[in-house]
Protein backbone atom coordinates (compact mmCIF):
# COMPACT_ATOMS: atom_id res chain seq x y z
CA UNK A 1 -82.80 -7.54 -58.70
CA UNK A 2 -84.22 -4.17 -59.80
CA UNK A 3 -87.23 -6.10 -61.33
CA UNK A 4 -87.99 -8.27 -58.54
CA UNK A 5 -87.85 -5.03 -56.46
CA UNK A 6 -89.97 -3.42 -58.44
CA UNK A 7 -92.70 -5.95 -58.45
CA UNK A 8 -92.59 -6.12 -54.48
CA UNK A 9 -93.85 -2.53 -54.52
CA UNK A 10 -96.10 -3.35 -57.12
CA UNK A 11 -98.03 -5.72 -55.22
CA UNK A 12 -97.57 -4.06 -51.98
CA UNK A 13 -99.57 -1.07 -53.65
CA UNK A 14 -102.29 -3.09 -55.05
CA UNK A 15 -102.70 -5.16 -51.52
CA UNK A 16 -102.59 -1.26 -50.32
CA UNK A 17 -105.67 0.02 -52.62
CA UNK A 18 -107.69 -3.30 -52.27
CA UNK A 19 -107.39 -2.12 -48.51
CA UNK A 20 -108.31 1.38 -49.45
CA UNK A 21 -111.09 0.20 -51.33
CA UNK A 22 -112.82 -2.10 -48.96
CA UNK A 23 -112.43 0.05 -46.26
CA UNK A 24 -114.22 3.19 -48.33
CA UNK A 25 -117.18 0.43 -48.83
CA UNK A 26 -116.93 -0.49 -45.08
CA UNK A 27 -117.70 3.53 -44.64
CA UNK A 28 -120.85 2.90 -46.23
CA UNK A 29 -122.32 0.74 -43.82
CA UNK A 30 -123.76 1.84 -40.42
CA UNK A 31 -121.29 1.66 -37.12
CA UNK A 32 -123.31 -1.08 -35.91
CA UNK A 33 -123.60 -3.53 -38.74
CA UNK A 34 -119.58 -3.32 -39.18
CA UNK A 35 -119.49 -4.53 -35.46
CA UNK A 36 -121.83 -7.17 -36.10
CA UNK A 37 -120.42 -8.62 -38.85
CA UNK A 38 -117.01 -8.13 -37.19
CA UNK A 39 -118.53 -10.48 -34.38
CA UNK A 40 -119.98 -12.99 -36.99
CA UNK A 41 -116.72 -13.07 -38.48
CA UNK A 42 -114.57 -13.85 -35.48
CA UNK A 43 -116.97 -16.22 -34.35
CA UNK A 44 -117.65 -18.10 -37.38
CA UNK A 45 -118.51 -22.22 -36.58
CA UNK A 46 -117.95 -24.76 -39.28
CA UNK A 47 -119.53 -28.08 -39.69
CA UNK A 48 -118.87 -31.66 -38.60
CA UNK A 49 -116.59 -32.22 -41.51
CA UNK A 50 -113.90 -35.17 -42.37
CA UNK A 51 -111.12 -35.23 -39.99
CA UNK A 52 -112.93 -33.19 -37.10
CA UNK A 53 -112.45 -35.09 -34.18
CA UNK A 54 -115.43 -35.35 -31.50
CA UNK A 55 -116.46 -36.96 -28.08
CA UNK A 56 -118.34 -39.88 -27.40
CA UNK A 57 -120.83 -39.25 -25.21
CA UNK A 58 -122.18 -42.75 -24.43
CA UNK A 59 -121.07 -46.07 -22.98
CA UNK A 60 -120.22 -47.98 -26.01
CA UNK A 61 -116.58 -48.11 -24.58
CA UNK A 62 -115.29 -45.72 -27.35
CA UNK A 63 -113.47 -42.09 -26.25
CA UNK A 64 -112.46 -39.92 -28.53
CA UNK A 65 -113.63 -40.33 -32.82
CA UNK A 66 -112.48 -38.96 -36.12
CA UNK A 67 -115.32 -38.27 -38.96
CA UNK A 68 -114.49 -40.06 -41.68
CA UNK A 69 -117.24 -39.48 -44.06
CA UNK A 70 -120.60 -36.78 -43.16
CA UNK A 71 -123.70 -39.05 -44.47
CA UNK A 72 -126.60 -37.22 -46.69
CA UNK A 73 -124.74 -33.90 -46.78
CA UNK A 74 -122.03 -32.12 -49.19
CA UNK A 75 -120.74 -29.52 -46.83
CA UNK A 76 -120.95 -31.26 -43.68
CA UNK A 77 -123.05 -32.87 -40.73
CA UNK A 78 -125.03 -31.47 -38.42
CA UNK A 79 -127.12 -32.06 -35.09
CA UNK A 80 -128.94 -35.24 -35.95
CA UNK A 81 -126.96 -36.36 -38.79
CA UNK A 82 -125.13 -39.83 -38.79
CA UNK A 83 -121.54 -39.74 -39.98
CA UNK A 84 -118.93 -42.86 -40.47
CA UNK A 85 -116.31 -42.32 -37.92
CA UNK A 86 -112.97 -44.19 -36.78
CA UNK A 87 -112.39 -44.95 -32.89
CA UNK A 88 -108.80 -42.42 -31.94
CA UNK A 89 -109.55 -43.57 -28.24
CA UNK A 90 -110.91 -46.38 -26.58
CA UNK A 91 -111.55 -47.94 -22.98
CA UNK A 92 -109.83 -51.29 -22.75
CA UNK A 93 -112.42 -54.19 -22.19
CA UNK A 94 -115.28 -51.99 -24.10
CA UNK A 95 -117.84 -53.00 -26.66
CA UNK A 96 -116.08 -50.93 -29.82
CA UNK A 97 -112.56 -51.44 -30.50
CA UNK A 98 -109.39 -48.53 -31.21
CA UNK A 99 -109.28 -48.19 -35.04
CA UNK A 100 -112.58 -49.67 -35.68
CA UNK A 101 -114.92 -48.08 -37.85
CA UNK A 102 -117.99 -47.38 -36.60
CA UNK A 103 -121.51 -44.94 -37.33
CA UNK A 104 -122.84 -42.09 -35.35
CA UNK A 105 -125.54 -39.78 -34.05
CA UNK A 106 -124.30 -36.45 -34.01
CA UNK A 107 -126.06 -34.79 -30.46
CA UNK A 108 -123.79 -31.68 -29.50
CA UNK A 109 -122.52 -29.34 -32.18
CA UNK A 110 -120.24 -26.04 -31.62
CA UNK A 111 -122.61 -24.56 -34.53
CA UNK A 112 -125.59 -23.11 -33.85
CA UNK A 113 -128.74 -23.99 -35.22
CA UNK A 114 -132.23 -22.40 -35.46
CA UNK A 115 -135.55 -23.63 -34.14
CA UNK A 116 -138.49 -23.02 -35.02
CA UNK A 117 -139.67 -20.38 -32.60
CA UNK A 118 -136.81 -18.38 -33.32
CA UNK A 119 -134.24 -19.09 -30.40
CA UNK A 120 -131.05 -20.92 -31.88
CA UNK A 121 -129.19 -23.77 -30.02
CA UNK A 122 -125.20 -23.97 -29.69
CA UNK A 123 -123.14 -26.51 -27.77
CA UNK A 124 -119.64 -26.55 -26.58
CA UNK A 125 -118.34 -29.46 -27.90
CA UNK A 126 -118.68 -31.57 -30.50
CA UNK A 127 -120.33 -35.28 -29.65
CA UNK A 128 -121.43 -38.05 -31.02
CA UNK A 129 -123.44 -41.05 -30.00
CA UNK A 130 -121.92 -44.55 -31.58
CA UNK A 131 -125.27 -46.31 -33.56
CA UNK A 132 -124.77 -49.50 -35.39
CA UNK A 133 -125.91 -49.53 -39.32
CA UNK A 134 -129.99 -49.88 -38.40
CA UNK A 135 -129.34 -46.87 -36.13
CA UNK A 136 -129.94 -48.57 -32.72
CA UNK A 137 -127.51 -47.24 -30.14
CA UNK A 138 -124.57 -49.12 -29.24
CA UNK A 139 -124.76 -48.31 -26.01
CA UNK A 140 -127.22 -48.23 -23.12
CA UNK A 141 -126.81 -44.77 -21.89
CA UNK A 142 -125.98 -41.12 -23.08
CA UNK A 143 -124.49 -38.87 -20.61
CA UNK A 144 -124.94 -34.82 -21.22
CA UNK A 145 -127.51 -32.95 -22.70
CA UNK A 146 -129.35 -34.04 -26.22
CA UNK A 147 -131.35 -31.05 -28.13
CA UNK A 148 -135.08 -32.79 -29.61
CA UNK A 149 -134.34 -32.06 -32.73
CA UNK A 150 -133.50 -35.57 -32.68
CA UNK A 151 -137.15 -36.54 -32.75
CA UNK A 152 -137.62 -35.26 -35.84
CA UNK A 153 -134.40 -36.91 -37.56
CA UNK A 154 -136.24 -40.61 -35.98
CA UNK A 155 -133.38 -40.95 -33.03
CA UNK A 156 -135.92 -41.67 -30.68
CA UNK A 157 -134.06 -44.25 -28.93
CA UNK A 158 -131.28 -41.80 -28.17
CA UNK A 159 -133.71 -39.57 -26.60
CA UNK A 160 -134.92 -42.17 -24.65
CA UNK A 161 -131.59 -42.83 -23.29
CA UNK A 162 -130.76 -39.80 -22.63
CA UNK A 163 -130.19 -38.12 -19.25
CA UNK A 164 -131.47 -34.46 -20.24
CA UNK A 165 -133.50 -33.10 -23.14
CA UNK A 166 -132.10 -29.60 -24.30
């Protein structure tokens, strides 16, 4: 008992001066990069990653996907990357099936990413756009907006299809 008391404080302390010492590097830093990092922090996206579930945003009869594998990437998938996904939702009488497997485009990601000229791009949702294994769209339209990034990751048929250009 007197042990297992004793090594409570123990730790507590140590949790205690890790604090203490982190916070006497923190003091270091200016006021306005410890706000900006508290910011980056909070806000903090992740990849398209296995078991993230995201929309379909076309008319392939599909809803609602899971990622099952990120293609060409050990971390994760972003915009313009095809992933292997499994159907969660579907519309009855559509062209993919619930629990099929199935490819896709991603076209929206929560995570920003940086252009070229400096500006970065950042979606609300994560989406997807069902392709078959050549990379042709399943379906014949794509609703929402599609960043041209796509262009340079050869989904030009996606673009084409598409309803706006971000």
């Amino acid at each position: 008992m007197a042990a297992s008391f004793a090594s409570k404080w123990f730790l507590a302390g140590r949790s205690l001066l890790g604090a203490l010492r982190n916070n006497s590097l923190g003091l270091l830093r200016t006021s306005q990069e410890m706000t900006c990092s508290d910011f980056l922090s909070q806000q903090q996206r992740t990849f398209i990653q296995m078991r993230t579930n995201l929309k379909v945003v076309d008319n392939s009869g599909a809803k609602r996907v899971m990622c099952i594998q990120a293609l060409k990437g050990k971390k994760g998938a972003r915009l313009g990357d095809t992933i292997i996904a499994s159907v969660k939702e579907a519309q009855p009488g559509g062209k993919v099936k619930k629990g099929s497997v199935v490819y896709g485009v991603v076209v929206r990601a929560a995570m920003q990413r940086g252009r070229c000229d400096g500006s970065e791009v950042k979606f609300d949702d994560n989406a997807v756009v069902l392709v078959n294994k050549q990379g042709e769209p399943i379906g014949t339209r794509v609703f929402g907006p599609v960043p041209h990034e796509l262009r340079k990751k050869k989904h030009v048929k996606i673009l084409s299809l598409a309803e706006h250009i971000a």
